[in-house]
N, C-alpha and C. Protein backbone atom coordinates (compact mmCIF):
# COMPACT_ATOMS: atom_id res chain seq x y z
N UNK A 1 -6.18 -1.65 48.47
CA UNK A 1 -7.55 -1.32 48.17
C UNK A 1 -7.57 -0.39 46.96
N UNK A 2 -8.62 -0.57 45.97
CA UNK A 2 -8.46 0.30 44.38
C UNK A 2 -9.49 1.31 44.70
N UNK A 3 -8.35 2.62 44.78
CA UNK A 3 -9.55 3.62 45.01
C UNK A 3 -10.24 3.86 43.65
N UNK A 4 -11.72 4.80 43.52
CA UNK A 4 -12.78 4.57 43.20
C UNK A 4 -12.71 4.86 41.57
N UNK A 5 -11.50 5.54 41.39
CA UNK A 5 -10.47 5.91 39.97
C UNK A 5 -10.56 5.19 39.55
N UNK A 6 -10.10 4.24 39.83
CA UNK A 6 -9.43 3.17 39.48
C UNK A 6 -9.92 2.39 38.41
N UNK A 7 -9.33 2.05 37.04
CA UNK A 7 -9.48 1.09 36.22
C UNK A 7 -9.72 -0.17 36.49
N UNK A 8 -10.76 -0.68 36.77
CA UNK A 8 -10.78 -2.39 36.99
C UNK A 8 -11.09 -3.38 35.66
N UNK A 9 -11.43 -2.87 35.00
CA UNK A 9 -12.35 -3.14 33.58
C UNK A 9 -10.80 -5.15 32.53
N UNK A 10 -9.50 -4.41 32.80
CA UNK A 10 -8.99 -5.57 32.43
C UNK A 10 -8.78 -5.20 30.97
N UNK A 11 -9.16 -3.86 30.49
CA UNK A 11 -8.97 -3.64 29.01
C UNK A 11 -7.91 -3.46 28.27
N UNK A 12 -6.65 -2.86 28.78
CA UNK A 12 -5.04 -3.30 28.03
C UNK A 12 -5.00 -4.68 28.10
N UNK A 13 -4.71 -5.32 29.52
CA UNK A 13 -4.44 -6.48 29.50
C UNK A 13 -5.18 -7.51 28.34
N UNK A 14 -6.43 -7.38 27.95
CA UNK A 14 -7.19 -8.43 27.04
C UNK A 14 -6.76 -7.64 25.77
N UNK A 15 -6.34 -6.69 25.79
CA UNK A 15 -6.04 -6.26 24.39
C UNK A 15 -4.95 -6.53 23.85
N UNK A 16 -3.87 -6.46 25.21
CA UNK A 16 -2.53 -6.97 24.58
C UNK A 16 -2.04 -8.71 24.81
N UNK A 17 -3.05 -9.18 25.09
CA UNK A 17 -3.39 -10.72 25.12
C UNK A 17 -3.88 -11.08 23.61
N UNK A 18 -4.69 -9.98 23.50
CA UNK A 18 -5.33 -10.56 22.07
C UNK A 18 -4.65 -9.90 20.79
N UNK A 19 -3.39 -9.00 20.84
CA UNK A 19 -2.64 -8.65 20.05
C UNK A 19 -1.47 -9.67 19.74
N UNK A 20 -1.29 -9.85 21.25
CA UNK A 20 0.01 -11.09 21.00
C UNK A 20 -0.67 -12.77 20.41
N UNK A 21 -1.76 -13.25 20.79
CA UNK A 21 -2.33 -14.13 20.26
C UNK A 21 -2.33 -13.73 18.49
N UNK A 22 -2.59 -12.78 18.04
CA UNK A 22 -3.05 -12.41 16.70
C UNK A 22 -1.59 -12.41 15.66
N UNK A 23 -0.56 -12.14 16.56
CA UNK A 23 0.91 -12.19 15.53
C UNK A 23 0.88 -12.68 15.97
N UNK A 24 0.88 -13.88 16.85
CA UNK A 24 1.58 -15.95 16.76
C UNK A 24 0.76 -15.66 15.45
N UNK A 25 -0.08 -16.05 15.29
CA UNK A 25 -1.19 -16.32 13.96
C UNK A 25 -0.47 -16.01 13.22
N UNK A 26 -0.40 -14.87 12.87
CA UNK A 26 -0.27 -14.25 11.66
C UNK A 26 1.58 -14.46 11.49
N UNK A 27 2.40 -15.11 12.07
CA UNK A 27 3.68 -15.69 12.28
C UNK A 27 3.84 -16.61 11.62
N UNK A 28 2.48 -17.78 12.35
CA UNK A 28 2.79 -19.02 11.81
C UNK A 28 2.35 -19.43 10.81
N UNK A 29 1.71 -18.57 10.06
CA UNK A 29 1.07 -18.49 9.03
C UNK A 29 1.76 -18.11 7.72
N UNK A 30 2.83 -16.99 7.98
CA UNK A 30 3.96 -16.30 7.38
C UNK A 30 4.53 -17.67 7.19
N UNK A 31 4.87 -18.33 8.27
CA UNK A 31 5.83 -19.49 7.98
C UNK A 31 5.06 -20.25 7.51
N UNK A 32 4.03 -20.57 7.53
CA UNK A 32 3.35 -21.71 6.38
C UNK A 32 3.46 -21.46 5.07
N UNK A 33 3.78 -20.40 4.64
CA UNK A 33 3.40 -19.42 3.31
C UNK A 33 4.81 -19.72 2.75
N UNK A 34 5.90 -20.03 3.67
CA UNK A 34 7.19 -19.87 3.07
C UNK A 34 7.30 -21.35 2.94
N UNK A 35 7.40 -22.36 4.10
CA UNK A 35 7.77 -23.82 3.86
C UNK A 35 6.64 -24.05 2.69
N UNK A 36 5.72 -24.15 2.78
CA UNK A 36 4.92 -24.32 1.23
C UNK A 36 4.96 -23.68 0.12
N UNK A 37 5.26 -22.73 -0.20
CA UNK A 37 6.76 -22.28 -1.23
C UNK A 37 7.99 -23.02 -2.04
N UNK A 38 8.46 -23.11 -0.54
CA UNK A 38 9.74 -23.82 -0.65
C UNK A 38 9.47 -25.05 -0.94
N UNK A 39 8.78 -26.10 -0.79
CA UNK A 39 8.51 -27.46 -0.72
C UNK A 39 7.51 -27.51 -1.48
N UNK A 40 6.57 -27.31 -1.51
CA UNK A 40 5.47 -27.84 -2.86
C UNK A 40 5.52 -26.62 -4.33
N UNK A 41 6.12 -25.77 -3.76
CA UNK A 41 5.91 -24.71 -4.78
C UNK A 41 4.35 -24.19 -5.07
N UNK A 42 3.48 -24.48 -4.31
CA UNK A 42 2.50 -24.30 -4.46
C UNK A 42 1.51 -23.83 -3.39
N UNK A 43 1.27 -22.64 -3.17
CA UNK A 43 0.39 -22.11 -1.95
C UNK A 43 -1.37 -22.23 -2.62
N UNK A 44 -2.26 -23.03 -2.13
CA UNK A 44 -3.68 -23.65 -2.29
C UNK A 44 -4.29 -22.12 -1.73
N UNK A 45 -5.63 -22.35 -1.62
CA UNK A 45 -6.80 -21.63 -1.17
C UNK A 45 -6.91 -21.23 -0.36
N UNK A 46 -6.64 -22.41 0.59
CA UNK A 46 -6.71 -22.35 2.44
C UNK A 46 -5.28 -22.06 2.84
N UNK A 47 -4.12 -21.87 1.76
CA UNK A 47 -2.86 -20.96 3.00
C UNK A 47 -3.51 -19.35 2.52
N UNK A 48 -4.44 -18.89 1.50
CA UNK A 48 -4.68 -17.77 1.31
C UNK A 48 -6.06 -17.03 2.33
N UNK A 49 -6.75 -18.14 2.45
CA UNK A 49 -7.68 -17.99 3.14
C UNK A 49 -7.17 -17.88 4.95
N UNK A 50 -5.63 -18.48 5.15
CA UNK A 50 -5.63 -18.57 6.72
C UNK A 50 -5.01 -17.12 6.86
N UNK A 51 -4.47 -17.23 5.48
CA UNK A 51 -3.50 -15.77 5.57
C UNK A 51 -4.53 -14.32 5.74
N UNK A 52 -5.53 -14.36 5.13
CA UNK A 52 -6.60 -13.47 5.19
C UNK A 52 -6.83 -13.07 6.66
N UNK A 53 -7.12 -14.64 7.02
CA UNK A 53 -8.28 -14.64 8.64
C UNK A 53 -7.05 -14.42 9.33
N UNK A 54 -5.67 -14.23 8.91
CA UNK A 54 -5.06 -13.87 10.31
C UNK A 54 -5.07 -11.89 10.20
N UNK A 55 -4.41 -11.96 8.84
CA UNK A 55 -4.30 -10.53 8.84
C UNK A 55 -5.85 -9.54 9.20
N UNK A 56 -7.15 -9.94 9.15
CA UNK A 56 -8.57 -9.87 9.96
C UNK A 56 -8.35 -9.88 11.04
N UNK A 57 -7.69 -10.59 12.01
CA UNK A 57 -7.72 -10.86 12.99
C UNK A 57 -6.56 -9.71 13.93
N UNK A 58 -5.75 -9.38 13.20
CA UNK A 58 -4.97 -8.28 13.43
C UNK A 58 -5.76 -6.78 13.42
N UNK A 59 -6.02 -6.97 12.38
CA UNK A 59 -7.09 -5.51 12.03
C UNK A 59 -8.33 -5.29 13.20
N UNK A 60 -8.55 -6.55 13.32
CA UNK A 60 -9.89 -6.44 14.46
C UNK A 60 -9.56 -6.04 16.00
N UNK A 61 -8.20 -6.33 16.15
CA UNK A 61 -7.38 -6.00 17.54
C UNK A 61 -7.40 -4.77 17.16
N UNK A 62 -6.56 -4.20 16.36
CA UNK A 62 -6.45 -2.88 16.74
C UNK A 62 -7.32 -1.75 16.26
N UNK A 63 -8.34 -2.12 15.88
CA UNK A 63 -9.79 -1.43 15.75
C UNK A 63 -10.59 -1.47 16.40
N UNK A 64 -10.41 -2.55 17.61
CA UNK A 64 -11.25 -1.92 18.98
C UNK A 64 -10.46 -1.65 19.84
């Protein structure tokens, strides 16, 4: 039984759910940045634009 103290709210847990969701992102994104490098020699708009919305997406975790 959770006495009346007690944290029920779920707020680390969704935070460090949504931290670890945010570096996969910002991982696989790193690695998009490199195989498209390596292979086209050429990084477009949208690997700059995913690269943005991940590193946003990092910032937004740990600013709330």
């Amino acid at each position: 039984m959770a006495t009346p103290e007690a944290d029920l709210s779920g707020g680390p847990v969704l935070l460090s759910l949504s931290l670890a969701t945010s570096s996969f992102a910002l991982a696989t994104t790193f690695v998009r940045f490199c195989v498209r490098a390596g292979i086209n020699k050429h990084i477009g708009a949208d690997d700059y634009t995913g690269g943005v919305a991940s590193v946003s997406a990092i910032a937004w975790s740990l600013w709330e």
